[in-house]
PDB file of N, CA and C in Angstrom:
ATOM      1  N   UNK A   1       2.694  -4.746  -5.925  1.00  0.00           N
ATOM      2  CA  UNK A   1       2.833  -3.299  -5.894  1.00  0.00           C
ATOM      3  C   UNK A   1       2.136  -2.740  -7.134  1.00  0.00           C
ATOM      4  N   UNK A   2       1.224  -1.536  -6.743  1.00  0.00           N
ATOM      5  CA  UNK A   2       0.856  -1.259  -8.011  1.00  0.00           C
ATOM      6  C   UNK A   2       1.427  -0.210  -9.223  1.00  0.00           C
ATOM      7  N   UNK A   3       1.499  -0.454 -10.139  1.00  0.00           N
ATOM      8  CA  UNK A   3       2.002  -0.242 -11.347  1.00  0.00           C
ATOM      9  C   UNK A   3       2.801   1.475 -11.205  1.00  0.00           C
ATOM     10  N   UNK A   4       1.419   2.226 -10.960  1.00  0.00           N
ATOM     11  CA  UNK A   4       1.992   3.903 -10.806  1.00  0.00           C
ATOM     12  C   UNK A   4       2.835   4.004  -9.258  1.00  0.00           C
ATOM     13  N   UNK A   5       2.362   3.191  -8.704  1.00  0.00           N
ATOM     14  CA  UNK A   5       3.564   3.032  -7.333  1.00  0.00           C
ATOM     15  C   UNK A   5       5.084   2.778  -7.291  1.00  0.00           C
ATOM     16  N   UNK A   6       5.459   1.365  -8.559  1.00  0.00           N
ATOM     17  CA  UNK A   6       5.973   1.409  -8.892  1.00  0.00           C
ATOM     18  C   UNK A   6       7.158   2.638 -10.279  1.00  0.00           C
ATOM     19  N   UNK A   7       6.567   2.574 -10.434  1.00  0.00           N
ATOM     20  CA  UNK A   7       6.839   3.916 -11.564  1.00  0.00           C
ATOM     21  C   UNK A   7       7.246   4.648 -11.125  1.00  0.00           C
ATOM     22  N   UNK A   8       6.848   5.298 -10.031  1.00  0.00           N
ATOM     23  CA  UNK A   8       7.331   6.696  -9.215  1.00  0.00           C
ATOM     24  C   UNK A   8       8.173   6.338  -8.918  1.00  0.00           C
ATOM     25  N   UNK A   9       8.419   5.409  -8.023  1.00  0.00           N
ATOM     26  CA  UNK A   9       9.561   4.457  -7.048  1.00  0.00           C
ATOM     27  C   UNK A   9      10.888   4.777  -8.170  1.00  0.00           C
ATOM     28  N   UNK A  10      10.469   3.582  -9.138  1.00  0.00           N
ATOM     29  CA  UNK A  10      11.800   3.976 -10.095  1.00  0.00           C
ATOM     30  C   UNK A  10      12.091   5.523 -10.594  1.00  0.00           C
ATOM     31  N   UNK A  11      11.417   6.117 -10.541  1.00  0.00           N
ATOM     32  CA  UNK A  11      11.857   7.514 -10.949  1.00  0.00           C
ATOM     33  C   UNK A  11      12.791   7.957  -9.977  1.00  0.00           C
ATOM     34  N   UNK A  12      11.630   7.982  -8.855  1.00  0.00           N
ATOM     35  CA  UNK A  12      12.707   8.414  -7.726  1.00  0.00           C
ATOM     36  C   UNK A  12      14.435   7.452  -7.247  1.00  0.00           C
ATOM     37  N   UNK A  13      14.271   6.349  -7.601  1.00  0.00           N
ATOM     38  CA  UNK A  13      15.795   5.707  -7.228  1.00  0.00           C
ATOM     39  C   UNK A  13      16.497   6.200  -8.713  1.00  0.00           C
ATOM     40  N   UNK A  14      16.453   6.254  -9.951  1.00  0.00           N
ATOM     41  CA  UNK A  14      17.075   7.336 -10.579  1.00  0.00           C
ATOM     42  C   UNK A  14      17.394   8.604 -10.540  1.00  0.00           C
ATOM     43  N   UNK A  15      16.210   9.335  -9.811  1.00  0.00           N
ATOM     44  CA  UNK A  15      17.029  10.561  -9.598  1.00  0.00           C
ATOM     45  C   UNK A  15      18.528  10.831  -8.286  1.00  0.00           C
ATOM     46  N   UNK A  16      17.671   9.860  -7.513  1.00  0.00           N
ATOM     47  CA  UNK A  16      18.459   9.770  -6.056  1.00  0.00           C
ATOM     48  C   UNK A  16      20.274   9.673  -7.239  1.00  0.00           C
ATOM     49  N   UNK A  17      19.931   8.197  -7.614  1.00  0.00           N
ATOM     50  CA  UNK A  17      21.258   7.833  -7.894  1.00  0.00           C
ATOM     51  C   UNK A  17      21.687   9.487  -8.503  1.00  0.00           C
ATOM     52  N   UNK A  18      21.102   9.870  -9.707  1.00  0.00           N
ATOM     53  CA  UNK A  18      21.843  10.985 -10.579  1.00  0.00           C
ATOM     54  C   UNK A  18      22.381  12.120  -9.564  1.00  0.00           C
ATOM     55  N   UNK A  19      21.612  12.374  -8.598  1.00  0.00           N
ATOM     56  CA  UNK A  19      21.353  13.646  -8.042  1.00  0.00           C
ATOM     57  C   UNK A  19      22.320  13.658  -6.763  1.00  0.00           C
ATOM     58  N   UNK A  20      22.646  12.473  -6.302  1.00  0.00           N
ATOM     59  CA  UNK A  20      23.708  12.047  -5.149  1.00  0.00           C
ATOM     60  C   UNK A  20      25.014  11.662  -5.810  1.00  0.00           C
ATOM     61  N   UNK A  21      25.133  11.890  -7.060  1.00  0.00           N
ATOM     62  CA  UNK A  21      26.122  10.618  -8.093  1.00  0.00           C
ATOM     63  C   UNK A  21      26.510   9.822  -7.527  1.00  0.00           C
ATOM     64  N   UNK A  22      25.519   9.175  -6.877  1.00  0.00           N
ATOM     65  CA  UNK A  22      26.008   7.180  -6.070  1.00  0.00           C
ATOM     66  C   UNK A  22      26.665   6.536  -7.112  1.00  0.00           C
ATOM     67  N   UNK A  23      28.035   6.109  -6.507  1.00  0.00           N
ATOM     68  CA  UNK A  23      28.204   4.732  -7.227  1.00  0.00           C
ATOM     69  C   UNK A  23      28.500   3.298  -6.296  1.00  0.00           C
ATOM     70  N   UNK A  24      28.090   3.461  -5.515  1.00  0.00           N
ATOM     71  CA  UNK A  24      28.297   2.678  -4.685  1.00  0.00           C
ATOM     72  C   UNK A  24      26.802   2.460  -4.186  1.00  0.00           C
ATOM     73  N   UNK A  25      25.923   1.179  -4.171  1.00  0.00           N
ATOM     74  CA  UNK A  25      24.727   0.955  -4.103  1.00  0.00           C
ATOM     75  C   UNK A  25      24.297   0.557  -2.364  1.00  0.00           C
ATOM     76  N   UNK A  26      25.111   0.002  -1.773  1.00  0.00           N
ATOM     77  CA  UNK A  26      25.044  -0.981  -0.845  1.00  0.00           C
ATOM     78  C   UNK A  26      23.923   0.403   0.268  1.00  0.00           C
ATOM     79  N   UNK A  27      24.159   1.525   0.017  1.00  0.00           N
ATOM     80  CA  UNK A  27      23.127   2.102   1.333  1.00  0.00           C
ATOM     81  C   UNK A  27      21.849   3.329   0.170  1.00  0.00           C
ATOM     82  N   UNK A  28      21.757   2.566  -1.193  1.00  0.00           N
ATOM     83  CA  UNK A  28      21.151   3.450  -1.916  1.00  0.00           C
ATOM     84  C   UNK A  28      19.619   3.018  -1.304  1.00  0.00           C
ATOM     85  N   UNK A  29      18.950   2.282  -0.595  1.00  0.00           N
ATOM     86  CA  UNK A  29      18.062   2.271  -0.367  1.00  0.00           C
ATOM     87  C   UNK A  29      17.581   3.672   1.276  1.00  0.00           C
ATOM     88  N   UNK A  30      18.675   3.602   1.604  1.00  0.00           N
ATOM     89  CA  UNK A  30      18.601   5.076   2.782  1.00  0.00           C
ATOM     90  C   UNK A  30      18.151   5.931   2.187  1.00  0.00           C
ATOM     91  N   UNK A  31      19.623   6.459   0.902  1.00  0.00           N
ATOM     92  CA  UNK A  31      19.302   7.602   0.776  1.00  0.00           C
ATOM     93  C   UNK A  31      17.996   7.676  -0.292  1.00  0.00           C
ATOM     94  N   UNK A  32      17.524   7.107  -0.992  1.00  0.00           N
ATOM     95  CA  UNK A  32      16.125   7.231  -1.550  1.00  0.00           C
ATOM     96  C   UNK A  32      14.734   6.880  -0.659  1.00  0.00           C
ATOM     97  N   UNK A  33      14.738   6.214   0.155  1.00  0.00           N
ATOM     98  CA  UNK A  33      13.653   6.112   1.406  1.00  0.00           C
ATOM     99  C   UNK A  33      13.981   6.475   2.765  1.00  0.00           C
ATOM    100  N   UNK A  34      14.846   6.711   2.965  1.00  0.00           N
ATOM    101  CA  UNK A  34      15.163   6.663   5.004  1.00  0.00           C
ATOM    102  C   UNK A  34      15.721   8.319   4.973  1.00  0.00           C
ATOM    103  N   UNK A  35      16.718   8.677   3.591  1.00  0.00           N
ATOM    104  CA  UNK A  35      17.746   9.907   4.563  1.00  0.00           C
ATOM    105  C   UNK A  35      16.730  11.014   4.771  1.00  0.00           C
ATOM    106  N   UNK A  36      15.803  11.272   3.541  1.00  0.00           N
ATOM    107  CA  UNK A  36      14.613  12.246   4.180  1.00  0.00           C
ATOM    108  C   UNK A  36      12.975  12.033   3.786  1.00  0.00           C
ATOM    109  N   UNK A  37      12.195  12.555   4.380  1.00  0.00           N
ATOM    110  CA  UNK A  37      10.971  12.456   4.407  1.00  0.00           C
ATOM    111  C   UNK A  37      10.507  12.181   3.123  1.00  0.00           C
ATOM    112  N   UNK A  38       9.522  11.497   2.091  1.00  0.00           N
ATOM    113  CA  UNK A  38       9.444  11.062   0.882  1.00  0.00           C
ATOM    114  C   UNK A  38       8.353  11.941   0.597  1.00  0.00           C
ATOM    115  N   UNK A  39       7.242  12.184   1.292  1.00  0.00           N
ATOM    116  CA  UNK A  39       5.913  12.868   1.014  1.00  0.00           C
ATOM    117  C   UNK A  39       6.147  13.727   2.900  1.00  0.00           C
ATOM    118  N   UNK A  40       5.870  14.890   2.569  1.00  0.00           N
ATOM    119  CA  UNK A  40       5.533  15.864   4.023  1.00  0.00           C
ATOM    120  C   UNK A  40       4.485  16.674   3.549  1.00  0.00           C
ATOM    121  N   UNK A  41       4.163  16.298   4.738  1.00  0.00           N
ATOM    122  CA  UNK A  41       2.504  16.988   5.177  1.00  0.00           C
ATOM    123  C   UNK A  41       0.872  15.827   4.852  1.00  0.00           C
ATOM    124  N   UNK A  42       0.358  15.713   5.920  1.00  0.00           N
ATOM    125  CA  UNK A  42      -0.815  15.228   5.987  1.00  0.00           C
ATOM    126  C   UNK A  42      -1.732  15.328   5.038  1.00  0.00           C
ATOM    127  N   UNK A  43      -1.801  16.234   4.523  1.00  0.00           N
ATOM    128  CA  UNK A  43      -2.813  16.354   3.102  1.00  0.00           C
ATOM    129  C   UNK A  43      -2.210  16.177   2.155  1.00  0.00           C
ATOM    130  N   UNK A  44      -0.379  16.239   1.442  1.00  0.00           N
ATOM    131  CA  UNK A  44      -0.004  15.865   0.810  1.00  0.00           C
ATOM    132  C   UNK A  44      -0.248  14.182   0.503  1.00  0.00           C
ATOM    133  N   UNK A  45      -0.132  13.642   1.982  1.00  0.00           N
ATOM    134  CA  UNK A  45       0.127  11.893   2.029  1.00  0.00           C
ATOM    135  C   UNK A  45      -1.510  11.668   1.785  1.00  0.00           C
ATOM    136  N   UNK A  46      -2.350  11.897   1.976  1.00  0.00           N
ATOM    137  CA  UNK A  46      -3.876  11.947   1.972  1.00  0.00           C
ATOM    138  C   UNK A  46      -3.951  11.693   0.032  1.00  0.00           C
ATOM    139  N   UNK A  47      -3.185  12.424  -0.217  1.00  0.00           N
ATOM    140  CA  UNK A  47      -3.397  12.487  -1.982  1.00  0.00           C
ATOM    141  C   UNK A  47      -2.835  11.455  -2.670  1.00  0.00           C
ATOM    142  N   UNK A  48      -1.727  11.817  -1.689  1.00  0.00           N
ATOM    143  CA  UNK A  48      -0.796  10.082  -2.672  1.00  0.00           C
ATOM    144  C   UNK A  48      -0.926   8.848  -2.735  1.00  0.00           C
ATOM    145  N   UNK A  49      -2.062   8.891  -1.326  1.00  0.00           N
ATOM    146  CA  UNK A  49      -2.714   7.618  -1.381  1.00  0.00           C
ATOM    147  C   UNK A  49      -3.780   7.732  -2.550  1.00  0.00           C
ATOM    148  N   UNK A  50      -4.411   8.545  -2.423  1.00  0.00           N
ATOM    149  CA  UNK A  50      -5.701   8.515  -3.510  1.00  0.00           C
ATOM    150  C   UNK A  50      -5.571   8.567  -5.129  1.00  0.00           C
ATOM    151  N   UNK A  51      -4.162   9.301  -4.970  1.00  0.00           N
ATOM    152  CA  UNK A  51      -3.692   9.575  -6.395  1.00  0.00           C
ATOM    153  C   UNK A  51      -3.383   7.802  -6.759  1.00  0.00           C
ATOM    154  N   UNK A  52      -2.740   6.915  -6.171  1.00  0.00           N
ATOM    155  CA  UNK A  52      -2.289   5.557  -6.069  1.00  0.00           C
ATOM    156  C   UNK A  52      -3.627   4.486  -5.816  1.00  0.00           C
ATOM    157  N   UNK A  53      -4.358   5.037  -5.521  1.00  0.00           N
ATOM    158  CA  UNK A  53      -5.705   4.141  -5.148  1.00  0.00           C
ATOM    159  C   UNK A  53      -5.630   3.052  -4.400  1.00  0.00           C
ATOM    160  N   UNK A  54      -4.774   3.807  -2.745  1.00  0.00           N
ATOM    161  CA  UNK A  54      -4.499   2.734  -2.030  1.00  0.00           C
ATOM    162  C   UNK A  54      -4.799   3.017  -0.425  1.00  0.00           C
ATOM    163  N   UNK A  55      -5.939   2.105  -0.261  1.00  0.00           N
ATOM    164  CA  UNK A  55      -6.481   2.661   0.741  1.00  0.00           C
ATOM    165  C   UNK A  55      -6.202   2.898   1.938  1.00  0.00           C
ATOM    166  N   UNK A  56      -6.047   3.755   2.614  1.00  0.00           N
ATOM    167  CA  UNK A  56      -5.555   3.996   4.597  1.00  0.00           C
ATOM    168  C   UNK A  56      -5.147   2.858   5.149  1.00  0.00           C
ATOM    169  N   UNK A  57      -6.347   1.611   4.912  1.00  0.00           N
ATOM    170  CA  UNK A  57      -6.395   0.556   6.097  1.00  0.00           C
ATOM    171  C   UNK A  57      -5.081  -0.697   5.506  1.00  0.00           C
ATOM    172  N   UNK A  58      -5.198  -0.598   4.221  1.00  0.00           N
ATOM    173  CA  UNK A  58      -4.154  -1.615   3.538  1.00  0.00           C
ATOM    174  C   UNK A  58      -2.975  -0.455   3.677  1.00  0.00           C
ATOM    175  N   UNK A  59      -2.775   0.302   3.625  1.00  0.00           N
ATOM    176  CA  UNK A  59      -0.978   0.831   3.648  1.00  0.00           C
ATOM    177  C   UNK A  59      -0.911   0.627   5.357  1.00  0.00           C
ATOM    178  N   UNK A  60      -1.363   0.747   6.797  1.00  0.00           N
ATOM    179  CA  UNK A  60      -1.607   0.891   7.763  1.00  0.00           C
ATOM    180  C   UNK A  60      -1.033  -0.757   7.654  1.00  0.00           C
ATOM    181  N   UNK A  61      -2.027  -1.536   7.515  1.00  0.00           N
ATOM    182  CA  UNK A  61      -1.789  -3.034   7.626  1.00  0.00           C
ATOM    183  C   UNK A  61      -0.295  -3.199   6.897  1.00  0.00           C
ATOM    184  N   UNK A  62      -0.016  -2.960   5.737  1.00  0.00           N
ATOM    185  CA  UNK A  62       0.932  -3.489   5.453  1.00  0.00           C
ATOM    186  C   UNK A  62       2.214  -3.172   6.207  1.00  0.00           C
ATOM    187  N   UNK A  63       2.726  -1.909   6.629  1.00  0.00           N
ATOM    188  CA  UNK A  63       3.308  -1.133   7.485  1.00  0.00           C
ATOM    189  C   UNK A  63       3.541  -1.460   9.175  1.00  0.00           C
ATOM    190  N   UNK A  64       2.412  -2.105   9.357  1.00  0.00           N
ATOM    191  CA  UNK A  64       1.989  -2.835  11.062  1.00  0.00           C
ATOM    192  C   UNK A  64       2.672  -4.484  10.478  1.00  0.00           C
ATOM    193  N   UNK A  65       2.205  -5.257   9.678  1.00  0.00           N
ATOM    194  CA  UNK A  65       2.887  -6.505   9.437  1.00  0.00           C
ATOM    195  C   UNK A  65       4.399  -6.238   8.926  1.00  0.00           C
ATOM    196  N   UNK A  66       4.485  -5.475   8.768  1.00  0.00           N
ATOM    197  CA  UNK A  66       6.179  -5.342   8.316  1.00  0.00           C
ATOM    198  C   UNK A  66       7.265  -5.247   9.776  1.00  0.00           C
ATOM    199  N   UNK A  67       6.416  -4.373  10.288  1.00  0.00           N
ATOM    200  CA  UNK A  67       7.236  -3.859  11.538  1.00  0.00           C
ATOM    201  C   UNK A  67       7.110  -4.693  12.889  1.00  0.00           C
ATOM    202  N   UNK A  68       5.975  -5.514  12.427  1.00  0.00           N
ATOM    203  CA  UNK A  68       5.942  -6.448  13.647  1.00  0.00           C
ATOM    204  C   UNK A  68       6.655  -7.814  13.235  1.00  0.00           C
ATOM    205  N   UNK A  69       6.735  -8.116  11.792  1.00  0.00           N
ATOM    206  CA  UNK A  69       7.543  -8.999  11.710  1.00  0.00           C
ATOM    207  C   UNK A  69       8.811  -8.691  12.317  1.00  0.00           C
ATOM    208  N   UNK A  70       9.719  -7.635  11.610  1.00  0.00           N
ATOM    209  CA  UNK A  70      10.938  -6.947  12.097  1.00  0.00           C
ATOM    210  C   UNK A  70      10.957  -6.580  13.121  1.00  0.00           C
ATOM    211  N   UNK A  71      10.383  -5.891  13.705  1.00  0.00           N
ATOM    212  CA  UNK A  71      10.401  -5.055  14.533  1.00  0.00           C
ATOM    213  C   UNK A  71       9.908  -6.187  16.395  1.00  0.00           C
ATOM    214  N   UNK A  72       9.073  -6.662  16.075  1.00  0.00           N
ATOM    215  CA  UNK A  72       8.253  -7.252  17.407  1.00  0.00           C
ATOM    216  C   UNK A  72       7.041  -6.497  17.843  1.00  0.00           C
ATOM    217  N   UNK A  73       6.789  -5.281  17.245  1.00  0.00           N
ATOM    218  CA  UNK A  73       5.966  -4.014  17.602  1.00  0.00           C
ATOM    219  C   UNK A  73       5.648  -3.133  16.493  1.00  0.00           C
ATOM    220  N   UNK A  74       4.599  -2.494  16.422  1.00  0.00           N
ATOM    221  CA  UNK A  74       4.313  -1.444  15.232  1.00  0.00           C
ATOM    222  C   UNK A  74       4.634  -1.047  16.296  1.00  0.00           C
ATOM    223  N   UNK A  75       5.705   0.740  15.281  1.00  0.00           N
ATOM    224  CA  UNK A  75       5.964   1.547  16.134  1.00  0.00           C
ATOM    225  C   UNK A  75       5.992   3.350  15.322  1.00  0.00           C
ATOM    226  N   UNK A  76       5.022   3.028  13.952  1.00  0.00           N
ATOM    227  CA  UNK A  76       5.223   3.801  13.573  1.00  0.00           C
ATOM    228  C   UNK A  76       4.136   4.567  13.896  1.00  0.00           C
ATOM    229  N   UNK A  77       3.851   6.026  14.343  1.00  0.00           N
ATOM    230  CA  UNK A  77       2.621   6.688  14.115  1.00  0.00           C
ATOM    231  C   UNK A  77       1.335   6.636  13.388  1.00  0.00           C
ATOM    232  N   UNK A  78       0.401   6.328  13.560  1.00  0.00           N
ATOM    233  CA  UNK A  78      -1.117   5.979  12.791  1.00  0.00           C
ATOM    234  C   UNK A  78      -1.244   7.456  12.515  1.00  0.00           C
ATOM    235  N   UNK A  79      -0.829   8.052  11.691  1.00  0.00           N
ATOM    236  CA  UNK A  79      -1.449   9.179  11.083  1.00  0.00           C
ATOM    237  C   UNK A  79      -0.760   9.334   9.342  1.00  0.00           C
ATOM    238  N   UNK A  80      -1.434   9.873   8.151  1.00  0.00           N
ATOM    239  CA  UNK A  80      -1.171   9.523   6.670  1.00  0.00           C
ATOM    240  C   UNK A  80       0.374  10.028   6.634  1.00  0.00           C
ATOM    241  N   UNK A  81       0.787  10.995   7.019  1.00  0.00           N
ATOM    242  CA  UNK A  81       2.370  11.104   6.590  1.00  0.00           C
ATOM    243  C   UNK A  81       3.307  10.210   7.319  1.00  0.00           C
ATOM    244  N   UNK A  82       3.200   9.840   8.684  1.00  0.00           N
ATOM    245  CA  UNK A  82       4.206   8.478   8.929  1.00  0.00           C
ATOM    246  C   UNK A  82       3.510   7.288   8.227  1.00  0.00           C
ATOM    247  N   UNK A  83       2.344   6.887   8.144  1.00  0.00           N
ATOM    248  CA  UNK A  83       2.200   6.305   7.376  1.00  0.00           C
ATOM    249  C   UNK A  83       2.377   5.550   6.032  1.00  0.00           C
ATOM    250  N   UNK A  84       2.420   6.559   4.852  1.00  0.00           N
ATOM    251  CA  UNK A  84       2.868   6.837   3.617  1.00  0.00           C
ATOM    252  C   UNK A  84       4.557   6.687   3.625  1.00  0.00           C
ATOM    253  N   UNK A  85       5.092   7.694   4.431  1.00  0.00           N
ATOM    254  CA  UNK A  85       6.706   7.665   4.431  1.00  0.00           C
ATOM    255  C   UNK A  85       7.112   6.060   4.637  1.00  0.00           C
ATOM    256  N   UNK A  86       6.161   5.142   5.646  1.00  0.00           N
ATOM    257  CA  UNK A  86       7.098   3.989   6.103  1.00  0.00           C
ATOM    258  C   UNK A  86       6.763   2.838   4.756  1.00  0.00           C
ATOM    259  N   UNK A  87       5.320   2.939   4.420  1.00  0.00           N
ATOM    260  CA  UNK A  87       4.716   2.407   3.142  1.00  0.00           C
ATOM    261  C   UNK A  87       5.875   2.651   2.108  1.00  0.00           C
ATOM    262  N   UNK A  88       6.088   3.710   1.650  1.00  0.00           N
ATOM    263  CA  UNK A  88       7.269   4.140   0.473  1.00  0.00           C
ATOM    264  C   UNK A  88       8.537   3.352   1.006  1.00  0.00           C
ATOM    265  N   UNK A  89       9.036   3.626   1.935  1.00  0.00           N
ATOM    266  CA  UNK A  89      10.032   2.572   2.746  1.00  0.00           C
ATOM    267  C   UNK A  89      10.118   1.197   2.191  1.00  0.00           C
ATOM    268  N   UNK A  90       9.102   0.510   2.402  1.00  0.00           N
ATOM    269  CA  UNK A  90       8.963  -0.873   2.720  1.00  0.00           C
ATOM    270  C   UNK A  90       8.639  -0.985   1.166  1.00  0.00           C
ATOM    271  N   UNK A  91       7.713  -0.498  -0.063  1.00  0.00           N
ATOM    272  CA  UNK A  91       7.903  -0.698  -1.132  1.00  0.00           C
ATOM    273  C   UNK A  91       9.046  -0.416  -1.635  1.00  0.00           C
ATOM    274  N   UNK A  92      10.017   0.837  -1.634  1.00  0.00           N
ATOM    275  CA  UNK A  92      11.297   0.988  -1.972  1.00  0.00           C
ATOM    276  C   UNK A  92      12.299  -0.544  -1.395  1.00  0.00           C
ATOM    277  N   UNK A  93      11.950  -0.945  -0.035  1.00  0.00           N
ATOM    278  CA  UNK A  93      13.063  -2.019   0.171  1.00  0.00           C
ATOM    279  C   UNK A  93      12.313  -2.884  -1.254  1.00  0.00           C
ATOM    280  N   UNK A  94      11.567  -3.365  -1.342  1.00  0.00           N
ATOM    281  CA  UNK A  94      11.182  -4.665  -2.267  1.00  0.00           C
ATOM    282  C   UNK A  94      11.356  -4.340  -3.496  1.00  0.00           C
ATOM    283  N   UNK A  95      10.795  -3.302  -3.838  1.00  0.00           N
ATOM    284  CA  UNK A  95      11.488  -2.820  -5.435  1.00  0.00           C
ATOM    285  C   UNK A  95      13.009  -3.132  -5.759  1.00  0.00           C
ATOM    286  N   UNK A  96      13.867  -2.309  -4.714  1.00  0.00           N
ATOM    287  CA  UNK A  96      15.209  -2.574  -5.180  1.00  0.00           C
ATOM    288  C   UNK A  96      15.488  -3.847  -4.886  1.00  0.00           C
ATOM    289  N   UNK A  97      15.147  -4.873  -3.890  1.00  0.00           N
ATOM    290  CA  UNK A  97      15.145  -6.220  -3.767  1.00  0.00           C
ATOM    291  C   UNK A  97      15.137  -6.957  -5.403  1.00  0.00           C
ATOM    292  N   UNK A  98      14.870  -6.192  -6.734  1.00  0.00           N
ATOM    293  CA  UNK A  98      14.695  -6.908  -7.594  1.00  0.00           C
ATOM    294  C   UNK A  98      15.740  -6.464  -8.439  1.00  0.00           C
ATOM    295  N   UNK A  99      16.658  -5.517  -8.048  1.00  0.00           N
ATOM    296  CA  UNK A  99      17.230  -5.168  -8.962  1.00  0.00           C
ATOM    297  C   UNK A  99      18.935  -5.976  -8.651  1.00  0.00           C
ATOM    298  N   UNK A 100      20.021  -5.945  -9.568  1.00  0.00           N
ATOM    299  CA  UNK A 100      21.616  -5.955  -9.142  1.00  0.00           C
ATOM    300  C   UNK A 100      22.366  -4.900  -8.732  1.00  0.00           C
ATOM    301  N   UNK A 101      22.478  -4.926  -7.662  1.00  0.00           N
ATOM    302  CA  UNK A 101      22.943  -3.156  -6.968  1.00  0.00           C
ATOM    303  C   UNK A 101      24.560  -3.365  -7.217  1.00  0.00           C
ATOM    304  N   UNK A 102      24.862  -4.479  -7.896  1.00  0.00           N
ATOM    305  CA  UNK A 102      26.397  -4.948  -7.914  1.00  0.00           C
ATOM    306  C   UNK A 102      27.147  -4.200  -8.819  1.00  0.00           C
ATOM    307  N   UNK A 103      26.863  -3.445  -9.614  1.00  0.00           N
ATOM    308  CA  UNK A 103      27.108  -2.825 -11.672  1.00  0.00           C
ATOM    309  C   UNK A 103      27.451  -1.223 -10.942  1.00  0.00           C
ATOM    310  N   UNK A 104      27.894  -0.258 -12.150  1.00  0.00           N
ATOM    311  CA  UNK A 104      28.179   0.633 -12.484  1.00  0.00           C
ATOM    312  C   UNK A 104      26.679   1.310 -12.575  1.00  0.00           C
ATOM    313  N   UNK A 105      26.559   2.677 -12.273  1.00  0.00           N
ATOM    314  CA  UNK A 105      25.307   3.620 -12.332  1.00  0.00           C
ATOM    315  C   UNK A 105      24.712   3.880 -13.477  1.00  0.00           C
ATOM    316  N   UNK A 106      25.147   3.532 -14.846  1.00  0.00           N
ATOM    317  CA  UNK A 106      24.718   3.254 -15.939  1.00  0.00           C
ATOM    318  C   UNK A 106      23.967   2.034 -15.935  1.00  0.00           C
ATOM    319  N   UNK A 107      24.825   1.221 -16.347  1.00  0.00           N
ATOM    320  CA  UNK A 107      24.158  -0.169 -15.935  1.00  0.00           C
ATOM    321  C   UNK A 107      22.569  -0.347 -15.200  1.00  0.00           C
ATOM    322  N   UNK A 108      23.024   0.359 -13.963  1.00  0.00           N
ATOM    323  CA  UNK A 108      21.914   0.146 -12.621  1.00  0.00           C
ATOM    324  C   UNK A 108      20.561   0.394 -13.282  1.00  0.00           C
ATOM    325  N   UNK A 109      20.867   2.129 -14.010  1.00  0.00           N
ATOM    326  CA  UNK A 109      19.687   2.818 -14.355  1.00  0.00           C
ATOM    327  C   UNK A 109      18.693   2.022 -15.729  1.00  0.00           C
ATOM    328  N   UNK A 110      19.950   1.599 -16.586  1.00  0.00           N
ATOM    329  CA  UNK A 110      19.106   0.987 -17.504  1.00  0.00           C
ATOM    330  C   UNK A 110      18.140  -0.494 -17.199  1.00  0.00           C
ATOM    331  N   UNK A 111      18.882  -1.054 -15.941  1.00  0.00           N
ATOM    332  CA  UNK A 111      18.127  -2.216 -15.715  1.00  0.00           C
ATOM    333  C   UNK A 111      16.512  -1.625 -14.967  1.00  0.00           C
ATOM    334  N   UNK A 112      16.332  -0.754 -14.399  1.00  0.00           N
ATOM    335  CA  UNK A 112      15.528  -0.107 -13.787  1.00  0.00           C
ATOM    336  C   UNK A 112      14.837   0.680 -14.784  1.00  0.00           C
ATOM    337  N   UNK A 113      14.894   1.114 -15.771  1.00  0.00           N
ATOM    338  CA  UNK A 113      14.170   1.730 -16.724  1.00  0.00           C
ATOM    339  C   UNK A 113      13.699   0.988 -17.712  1.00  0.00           C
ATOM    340  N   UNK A 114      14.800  -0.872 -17.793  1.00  0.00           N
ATOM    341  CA  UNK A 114      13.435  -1.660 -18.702  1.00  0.00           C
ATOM    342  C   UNK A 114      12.853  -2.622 -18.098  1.00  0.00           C
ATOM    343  N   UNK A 115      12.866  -2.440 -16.504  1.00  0.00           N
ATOM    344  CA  UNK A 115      12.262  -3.306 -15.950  1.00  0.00           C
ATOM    345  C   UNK A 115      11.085  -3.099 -15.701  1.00  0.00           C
TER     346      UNK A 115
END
């Protein structure tokens, strides 16, 4: 994952936590990727790829191998905002994949801010 991809990611699962006051982790990956849209609008997602320097065909691919592993089928829309949204998804699952969602919201944040 690349570096400013990451970065954002953690910003955003800190604010989620602050801004929802989660203390309970077990569905914090919903509400920071799944409960709402991460990037809306087509020219927004167009940027965030470019702003990230990550090209159409690799977020597309990665997004199609994810869902066909899981899934049996890509089933997400080929256009940059389902795109991007399921991309942020699937990096948000692996990001927090590294963290201990087991601790107190203190705890959580500091492991995520010197990681």
């Amino acid at each position: 994952m690349k570096t400013s991809i990451k970065n954002e990611l953690k910003t955003h699962i800190i604010e989620t936590i602050n801004d929802q006051q989660l203390d309970n982790f077990d569905e914090l990956h919903y509400h920071a990727f799944n409960e709402d849209y991460y990037i809306i609008g087509y020219y927004q997602a167009d940027q965030w790829l470019k702003q990230h320097d990550v090209s159409s065909f690799d977020a597309i691919n990665t997004v199609k191998e994810y869902e066909v592993s899981n899934f049996g089928e890509m089933t997400t829309d080929i256009n940059s905002e389902s795109i991007v949204n399921m991309y942020v998804y699937i990096l948000g699952e692996e990001l927090l994949s590294e963290f201990d969602l087991d601790q107190d919201a203190n705890e959580l944040i500091e492991e995520i801010e010197n990681s």
